[in-house]
C-alpha atoms as a PDB file:
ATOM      1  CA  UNK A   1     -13.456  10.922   0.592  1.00  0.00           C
ATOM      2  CA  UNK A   2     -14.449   9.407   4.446  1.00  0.00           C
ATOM      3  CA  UNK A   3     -14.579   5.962   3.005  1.00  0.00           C
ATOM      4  CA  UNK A   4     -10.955   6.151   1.218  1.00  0.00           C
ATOM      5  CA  UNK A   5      -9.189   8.035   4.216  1.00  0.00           C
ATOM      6  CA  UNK A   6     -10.976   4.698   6.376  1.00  0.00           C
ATOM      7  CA  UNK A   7      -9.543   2.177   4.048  1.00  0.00           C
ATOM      8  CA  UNK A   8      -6.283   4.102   3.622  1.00  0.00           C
ATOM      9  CA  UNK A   9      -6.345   3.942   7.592  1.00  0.00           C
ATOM     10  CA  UNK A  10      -7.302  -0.095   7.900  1.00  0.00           C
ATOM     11  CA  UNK A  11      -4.747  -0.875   4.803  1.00  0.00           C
ATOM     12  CA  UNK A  12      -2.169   0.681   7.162  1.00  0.00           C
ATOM     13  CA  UNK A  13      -2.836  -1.223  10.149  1.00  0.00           C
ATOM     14  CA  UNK A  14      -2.580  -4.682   7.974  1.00  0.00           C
ATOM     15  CA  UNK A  15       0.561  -3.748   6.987  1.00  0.00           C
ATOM     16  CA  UNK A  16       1.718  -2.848  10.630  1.00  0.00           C
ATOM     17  CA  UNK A  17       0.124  -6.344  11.961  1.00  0.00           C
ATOM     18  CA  UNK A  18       2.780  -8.284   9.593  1.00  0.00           C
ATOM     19  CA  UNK A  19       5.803  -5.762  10.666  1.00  0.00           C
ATOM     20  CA  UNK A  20       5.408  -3.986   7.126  1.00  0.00           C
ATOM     21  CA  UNK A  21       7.969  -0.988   7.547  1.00  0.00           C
ATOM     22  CA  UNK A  22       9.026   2.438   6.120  1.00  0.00           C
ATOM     23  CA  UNK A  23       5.013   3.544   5.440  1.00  0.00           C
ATOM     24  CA  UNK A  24       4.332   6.018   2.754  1.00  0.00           C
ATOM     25  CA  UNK A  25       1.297   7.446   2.106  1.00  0.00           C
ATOM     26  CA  UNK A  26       0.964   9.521  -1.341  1.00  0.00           C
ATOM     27  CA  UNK A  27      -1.913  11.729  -1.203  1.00  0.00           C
ATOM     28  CA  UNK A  28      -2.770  12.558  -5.216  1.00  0.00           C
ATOM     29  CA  UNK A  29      -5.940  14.370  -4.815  1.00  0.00           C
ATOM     30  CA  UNK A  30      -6.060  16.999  -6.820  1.00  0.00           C
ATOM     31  CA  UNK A  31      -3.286  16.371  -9.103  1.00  0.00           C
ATOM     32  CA  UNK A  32      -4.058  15.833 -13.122  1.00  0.00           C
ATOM     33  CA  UNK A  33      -4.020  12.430 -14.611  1.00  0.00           C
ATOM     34  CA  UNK A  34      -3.750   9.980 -11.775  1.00  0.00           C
ATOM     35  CA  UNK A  35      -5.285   6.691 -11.559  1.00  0.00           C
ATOM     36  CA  UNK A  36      -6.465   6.557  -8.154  1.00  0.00           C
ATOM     37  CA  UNK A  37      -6.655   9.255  -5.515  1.00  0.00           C
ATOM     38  CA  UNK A  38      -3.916   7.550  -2.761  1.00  0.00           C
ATOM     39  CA  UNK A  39      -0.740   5.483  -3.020  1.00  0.00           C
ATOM     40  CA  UNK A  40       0.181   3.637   0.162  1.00  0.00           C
ATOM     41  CA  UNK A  41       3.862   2.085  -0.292  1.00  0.00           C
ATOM     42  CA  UNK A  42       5.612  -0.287   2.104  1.00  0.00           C
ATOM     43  CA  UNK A  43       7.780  -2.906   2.887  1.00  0.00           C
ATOM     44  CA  UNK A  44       8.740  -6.489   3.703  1.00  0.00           C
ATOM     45  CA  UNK A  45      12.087  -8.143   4.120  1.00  0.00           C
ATOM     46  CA  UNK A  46      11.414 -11.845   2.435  1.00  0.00           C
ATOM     47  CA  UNK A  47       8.899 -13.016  -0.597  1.00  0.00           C
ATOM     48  CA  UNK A  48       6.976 -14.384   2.431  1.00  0.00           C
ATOM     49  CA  UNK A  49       6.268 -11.156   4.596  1.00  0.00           C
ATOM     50  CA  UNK A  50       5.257  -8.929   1.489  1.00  0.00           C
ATOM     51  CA  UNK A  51       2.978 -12.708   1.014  1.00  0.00           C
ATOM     52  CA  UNK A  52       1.684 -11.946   4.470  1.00  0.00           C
ATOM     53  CA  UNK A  53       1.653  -8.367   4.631  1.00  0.00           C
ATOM     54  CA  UNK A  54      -0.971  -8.665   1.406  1.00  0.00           C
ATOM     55  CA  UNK A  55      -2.972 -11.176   2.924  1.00  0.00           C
ATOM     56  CA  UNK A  56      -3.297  -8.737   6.223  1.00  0.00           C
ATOM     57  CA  UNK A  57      -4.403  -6.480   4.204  1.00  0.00           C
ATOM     58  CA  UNK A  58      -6.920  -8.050   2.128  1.00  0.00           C
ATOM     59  CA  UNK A  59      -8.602  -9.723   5.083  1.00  0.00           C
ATOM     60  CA  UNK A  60      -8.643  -6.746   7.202  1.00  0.00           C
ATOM     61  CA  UNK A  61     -10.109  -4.638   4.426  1.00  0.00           C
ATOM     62  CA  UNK A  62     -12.614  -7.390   3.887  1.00  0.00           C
ATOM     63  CA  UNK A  63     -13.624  -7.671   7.583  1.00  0.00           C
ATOM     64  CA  UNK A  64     -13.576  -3.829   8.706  1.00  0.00           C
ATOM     65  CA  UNK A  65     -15.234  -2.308   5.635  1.00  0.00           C
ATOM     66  CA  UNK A  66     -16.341  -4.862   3.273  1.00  0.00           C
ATOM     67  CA  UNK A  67     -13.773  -4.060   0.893  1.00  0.00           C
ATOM     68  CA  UNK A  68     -12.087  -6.145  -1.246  1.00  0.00           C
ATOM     69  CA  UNK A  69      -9.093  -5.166  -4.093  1.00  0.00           C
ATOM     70  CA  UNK A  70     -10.522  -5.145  -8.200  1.00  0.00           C
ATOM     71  CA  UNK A  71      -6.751  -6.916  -8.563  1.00  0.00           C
ATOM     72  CA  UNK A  72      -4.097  -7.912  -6.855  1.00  0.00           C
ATOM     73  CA  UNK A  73      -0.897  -8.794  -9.194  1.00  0.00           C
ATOM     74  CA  UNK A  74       2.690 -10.180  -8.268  1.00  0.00           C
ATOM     75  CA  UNK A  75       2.220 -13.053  -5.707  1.00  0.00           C
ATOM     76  CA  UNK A  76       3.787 -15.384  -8.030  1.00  0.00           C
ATOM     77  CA  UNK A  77       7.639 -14.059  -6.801  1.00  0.00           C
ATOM     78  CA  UNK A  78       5.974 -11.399  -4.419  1.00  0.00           C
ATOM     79  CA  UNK A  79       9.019  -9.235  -4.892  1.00  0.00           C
ATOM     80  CA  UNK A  80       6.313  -6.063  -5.482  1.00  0.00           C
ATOM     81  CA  UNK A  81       2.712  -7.394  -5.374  1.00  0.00           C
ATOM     82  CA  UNK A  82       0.127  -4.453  -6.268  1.00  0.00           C
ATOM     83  CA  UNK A  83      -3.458  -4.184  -4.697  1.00  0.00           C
ATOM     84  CA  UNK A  84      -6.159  -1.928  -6.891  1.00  0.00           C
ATOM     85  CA  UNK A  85      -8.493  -0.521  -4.299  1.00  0.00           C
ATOM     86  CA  UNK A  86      -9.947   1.663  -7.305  1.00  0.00           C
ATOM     87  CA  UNK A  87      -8.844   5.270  -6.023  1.00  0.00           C
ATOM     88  CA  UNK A  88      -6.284   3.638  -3.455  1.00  0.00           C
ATOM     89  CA  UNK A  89      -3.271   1.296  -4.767  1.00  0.00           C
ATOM     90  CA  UNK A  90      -0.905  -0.493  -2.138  1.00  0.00           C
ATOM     91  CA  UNK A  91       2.298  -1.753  -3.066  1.00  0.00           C
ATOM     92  CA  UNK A  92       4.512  -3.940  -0.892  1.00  0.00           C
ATOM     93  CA  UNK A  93       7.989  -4.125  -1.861  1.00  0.00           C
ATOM     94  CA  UNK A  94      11.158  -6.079  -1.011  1.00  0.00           C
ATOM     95  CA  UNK A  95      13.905  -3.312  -0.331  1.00  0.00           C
ATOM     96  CA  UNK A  96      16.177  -3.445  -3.218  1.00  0.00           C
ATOM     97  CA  UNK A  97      12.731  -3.532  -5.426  1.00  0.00           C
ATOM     98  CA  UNK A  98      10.827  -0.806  -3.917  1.00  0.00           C
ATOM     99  CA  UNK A  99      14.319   1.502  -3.956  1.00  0.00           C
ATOM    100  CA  UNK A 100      14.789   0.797  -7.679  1.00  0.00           C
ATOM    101  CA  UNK A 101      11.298   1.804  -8.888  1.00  0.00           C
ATOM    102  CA  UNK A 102      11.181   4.626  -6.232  1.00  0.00           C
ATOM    103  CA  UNK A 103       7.318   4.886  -6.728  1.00  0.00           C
ATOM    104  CA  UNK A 104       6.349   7.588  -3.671  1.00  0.00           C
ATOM    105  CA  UNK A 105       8.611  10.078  -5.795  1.00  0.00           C
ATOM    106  CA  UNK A 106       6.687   9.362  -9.053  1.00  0.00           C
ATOM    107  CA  UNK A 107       4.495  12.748  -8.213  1.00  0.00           C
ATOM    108  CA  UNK A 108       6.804  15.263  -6.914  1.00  0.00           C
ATOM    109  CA  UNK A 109       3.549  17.291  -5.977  1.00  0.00           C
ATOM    110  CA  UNK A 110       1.798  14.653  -4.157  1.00  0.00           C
ATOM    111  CA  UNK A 111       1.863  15.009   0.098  1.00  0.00           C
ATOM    112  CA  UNK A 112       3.714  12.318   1.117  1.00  0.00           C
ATOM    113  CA  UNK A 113       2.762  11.488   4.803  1.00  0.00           C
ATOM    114  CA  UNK A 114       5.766   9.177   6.805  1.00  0.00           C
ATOM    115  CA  UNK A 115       4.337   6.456   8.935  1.00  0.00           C
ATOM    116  CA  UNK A 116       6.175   5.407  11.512  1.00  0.00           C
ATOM    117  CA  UNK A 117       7.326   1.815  12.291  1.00  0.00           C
ATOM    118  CA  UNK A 118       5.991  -0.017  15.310  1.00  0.00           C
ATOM    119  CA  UNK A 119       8.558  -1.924  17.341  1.00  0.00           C
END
């Protein structure tokens, strides 16, 4: 439980290093039937942030806990690219992508904690 809140901390800070905005953090422990115990959503505005926000990601995971994803899937177009952590997914969106799937309010009973954008 440590280990995932660490990761779900690190994974946040990769996304803040590329200016990754509008932060949510699912929290599905506890609820029935989910594949992984967080969700951590975010944004980029171009095919090449949400490029570099996964790449912050990935290496800061890697260097800070030894962690690396099972998959990643969607750099081809990296409109939504999805990282499996195992019981933590991270999805970086473009806008108009991440507001039509609308994934933080998949789980209406999942906490949903608001990060908020650095400058």
């Amino acid at each position: 439980m440590k280990q995932e809140k660490e990761l779900v901390d690190v994974i946040i800070a990769g996304i803040q290093e590329k200016k990754g905005s509008q932060i949510v953090v699912a929290d599905l422990n506890g609820i029935e039937g989910t594949i992984c115990r967080y969700f951590v959503v975010c944004q980029g505005n171009s095919p090449a942030q949400v490029e570099a926000i996964t790449e912050s990601v990935a290496e800061m995971a890697r260097k800070q806990l030894g962690e690396k994803p099972a998959h990643v899937v969607g750099l081809e177009n990296a409109q939504w690219v999805a990282m499996d952590y195992t019981d933590v997914m991270v999805h970086v969106f473009l806008p108009d992508v991440r507001e039509y799937y609308d994934l933080e309010h998949l789980w209406y009973d999942a906490q949903l904690k608001y990060i908020e954008d650095l400058d």
